[in-house]
Protein backbone atom coordinates (compact mmCIF):
# COMPACT_ATOMS: atom_id res chain seq x y z
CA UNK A 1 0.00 0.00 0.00
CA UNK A 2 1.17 3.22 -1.28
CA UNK A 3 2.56 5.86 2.14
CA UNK A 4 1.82 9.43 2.12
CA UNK A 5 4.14 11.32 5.11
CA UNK A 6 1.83 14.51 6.19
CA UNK A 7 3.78 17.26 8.47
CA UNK A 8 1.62 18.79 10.21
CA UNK A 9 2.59 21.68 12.19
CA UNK A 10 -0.57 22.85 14.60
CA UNK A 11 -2.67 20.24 16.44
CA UNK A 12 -5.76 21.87 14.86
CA UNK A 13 -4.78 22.00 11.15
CA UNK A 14 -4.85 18.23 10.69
CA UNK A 15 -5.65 16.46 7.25
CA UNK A 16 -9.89 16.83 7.47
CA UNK A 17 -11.39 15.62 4.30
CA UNK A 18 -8.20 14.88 3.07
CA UNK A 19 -8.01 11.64 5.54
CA UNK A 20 -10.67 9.64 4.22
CA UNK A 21 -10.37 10.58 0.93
CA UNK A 22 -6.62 9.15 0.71
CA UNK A 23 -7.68 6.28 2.42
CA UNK A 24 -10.46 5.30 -0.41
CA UNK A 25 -7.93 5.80 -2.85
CA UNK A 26 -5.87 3.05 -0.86
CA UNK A 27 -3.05 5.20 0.59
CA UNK A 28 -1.96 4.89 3.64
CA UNK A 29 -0.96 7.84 6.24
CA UNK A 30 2.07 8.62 8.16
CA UNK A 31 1.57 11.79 10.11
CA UNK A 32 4.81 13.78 11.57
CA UNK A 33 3.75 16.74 13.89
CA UNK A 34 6.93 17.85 12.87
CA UNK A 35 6.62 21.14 15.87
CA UNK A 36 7.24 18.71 18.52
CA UNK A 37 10.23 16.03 16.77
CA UNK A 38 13.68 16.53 15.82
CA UNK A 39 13.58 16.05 11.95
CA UNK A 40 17.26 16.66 11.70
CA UNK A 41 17.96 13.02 11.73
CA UNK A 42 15.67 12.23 9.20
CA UNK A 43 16.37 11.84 5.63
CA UNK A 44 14.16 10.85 2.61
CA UNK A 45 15.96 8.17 1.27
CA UNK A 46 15.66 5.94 4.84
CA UNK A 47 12.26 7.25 5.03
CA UNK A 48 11.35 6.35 1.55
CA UNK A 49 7.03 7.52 1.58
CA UNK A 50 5.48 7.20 -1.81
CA UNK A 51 3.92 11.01 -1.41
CA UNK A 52 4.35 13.92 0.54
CA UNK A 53 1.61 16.39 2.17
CA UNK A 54 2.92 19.15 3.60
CA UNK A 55 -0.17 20.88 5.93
CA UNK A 56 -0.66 24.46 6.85
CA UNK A 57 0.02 26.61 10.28
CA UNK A 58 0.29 30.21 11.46
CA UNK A 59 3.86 30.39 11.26
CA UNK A 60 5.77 30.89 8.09
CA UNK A 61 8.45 29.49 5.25
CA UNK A 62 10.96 32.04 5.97
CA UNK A 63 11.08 30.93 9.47
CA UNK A 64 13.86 28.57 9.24
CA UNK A 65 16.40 30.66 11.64
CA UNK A 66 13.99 30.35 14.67
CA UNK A 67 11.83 27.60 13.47
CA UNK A 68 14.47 24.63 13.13
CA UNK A 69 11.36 22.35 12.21
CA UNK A 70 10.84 24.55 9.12
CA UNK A 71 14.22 24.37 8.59
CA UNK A 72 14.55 20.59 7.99
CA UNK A 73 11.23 20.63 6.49
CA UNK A 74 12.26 22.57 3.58
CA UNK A 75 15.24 20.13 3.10
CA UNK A 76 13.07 17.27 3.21
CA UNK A 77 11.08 19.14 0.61
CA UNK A 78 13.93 19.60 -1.34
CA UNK A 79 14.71 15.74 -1.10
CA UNK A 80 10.95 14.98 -2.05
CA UNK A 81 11.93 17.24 -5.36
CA UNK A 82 15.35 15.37 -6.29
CA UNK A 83 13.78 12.13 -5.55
CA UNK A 84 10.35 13.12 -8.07
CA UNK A 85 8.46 11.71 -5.75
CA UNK A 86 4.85 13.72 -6.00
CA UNK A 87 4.19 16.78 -3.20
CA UNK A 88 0.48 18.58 -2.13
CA UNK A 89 0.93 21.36 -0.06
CA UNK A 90 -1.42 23.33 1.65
CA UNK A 91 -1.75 26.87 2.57
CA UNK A 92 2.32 27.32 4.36
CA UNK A 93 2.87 23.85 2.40
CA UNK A 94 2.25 25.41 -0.83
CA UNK A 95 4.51 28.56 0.25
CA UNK A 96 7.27 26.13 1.62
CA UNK A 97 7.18 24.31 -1.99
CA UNK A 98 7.55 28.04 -3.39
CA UNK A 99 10.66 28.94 -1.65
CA UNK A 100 12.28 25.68 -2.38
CA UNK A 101 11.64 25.83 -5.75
CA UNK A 102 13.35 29.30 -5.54
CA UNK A 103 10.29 31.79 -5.43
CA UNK A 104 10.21 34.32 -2.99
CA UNK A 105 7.50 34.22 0.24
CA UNK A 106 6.12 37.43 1.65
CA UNK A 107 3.28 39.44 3.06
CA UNK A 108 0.14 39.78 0.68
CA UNK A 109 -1.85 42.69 0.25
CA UNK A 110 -4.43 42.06 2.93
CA UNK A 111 -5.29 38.54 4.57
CA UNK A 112 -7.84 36.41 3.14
CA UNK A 113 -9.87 34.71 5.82
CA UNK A 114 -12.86 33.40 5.27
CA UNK A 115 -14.78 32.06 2.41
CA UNK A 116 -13.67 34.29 -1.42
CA UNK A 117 -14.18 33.11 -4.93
CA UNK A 118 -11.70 31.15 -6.28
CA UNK A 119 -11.24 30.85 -10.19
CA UNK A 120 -9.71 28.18 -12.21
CA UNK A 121 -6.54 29.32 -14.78
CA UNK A 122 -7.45 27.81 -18.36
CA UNK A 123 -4.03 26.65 -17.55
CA UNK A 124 -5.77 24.07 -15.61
CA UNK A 125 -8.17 22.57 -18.15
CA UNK A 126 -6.81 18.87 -18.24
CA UNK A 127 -4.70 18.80 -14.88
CA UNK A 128 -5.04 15.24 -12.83
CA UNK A 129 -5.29 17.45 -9.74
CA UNK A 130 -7.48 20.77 -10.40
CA UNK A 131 -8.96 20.10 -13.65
CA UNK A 132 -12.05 18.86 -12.47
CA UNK A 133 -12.58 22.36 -10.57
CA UNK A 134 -15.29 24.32 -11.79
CA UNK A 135 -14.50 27.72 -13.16
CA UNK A 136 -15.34 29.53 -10.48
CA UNK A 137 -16.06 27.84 -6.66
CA UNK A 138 -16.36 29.57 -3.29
CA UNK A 139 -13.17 28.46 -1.11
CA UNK A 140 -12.26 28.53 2.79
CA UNK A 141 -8.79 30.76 2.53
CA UNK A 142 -6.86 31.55 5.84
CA UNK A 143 -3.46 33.48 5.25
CA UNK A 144 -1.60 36.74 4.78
CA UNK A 145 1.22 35.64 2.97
CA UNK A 146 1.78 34.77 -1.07
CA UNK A 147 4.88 33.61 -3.07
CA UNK A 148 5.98 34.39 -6.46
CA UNK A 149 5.34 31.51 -9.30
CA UNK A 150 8.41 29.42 -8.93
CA UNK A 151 9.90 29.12 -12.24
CA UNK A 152 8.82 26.17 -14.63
CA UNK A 153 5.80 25.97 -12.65
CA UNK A 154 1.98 26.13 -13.81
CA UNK A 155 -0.45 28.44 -12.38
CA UNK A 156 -3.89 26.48 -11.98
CA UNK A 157 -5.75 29.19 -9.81
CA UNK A 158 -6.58 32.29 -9.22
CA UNK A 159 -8.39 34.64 -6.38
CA UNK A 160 -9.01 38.67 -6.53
CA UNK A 161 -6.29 39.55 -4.28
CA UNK A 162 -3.94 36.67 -4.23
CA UNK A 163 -3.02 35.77 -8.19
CA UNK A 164 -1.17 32.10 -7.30
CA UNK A 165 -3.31 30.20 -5.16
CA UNK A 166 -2.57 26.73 -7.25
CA UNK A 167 0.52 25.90 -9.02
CA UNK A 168 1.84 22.81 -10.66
CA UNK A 169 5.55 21.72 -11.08
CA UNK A 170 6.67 19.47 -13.31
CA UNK A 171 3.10 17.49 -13.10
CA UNK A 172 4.04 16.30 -9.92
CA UNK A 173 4.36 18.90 -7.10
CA UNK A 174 1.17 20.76 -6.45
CA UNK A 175 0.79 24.13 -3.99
CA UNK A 176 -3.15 25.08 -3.17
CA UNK A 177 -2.96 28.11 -1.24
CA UNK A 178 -6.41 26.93 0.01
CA UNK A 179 -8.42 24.65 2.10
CA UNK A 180 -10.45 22.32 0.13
CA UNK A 181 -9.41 20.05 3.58
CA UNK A 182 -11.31 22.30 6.45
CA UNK A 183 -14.87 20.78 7.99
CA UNK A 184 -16.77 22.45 9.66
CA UNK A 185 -15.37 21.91 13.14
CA UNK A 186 -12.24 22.76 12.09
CA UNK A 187 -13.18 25.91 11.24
CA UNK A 188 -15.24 26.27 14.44
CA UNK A 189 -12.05 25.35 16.09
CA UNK A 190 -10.07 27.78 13.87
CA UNK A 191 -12.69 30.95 14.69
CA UNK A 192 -11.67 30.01 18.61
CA UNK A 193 -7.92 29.87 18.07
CA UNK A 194 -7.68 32.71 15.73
CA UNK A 195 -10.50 35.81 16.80
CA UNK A 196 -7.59 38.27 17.42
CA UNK A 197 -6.18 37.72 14.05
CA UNK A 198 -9.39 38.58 12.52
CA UNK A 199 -10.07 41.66 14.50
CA UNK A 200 -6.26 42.93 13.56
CA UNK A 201 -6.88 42.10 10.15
CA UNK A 202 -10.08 44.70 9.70
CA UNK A 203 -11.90 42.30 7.71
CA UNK A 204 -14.96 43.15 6.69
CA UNK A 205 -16.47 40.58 8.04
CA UNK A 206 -16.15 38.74 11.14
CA UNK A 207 -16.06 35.29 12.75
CA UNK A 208 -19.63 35.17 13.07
CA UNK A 209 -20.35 35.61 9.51
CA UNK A 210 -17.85 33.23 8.90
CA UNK A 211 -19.41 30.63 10.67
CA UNK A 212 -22.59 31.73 9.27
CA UNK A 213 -21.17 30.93 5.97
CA UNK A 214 -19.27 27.92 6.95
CA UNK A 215 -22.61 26.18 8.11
CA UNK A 216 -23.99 26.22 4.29
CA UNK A 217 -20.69 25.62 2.68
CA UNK A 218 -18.58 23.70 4.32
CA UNK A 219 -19.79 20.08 3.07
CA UNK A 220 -19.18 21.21 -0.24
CA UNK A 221 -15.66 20.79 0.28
CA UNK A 222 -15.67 17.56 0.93
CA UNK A 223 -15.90 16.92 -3.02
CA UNK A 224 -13.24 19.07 -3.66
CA UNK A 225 -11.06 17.33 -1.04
CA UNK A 226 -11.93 14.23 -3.20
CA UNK A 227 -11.01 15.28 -6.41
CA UNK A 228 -7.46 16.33 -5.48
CA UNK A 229 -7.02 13.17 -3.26
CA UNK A 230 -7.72 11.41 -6.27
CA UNK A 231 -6.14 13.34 -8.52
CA UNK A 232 -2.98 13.08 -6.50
CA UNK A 233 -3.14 9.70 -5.74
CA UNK A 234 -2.87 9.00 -9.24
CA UNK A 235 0.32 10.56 -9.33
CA UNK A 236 1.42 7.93 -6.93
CA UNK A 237 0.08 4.35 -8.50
């Protein structure tokens, strides 16, 4: 049975969807909360996982000075790449994957939390991973920072404010600025851990709208959690 190793870096921003969805596509799960272990022994050709997932978390890819996790988390990134073995991350995974593929990671223009519209690139028409999106789909977004489109990559999506939410990289490393993995009580969890963030932001809108929203849209996501686990896992057989 195909292994996926998922580092996950916050207790509450665990796989969601994502977890049953790569087990009915026969993929098992190896889960590193890489915040509390000491990666620096670790190297990808001992550990030798079929896939990577690389989760999100309120800290950030240029942290590697004061974050040693992130530190040896990029490397092991950087091993996935050599070794060609295929990569999803999500949210700081997909920012991570930027800056080792040589992009730059900083603050964007204002944070996106909450649910925004989210548009498919034609660039996408055909992908294994995003090309069953629709062309335009309401998506759970919780960030402030963006990265430049690494170089040889393809950008799949698109929102007002942030222009590369989805890229591709060599047709087997994927970065969704997203959440197409967040339930419901995740994000109920999320609103509790993270109502100062929203107030500093000056969002228009605030965590109960959000969890106004959530309640009617949130299941949706489980199909789009579905079509990239299954896009991705077909990466893998």
């Amino acid at each position: 049975m195909p292994n996926l190793l998922v580092f996950q870096h916050v207790p509450h921003e665990g796989l969601g969807n994502f977890e049953p969805a790569f087990l009915a596509e026969g993929l098992s799960l190896t889960i590193h909360p890489s915040h509390e272990r000491d990666l620096s022994g670790m190297n990808w050709s001992e550990a030798a996982p079929q896939g990577l997932v690389v989760m999100g978390g309120p800290m950030s890819a240029n942290d590697g000075e004061k974050l040693p996790f992130i530190r040896e988390e990029l490397r092991l990134i950087e091993e996935a790449l050599d070794a060609g073995v295929p990569i999803l991350g999500i949210c700081l995974g997909s920012q991570m994957l930027a800056k080792v593929l040589g992009a730059k990671v900083y603050p964007g223009p204002q944070k996106e939390i909450g649910w925004y519209p989210l548009w498919r690139r034609p660039e996408a028409e055909g992908d294994p991973v995003l090309g069953g999106f629709p062309p335009r789909l309401e998506m759970f977004q919780w960030h402030g920072e963006t990265f430049d489109l690494p170089r040889g990559a393809k950008l799949l999506a698109s929102s007002t404010q942030y222009l590369n939410q989805a890229f591709c990289y060599e047709g087997r490393a994927y970065g969704l600025q997203f959440h197409p993995e967040i339930t419901l009580p995740m994000i109920q969890e999320w609103l509790r851990e993270g109502g100062g963030e929203i107030a500093q932001a000056k969002l228009p809108h605030g965590p109960e709208e959000i969890l106004a929203e959530s309640e009617t849209r949130a299941e949706g996501l489980k199909r789009v959690a579905q079509e990239v686990a299954r896009g991705f896992a077909g990466l893998i057989r």
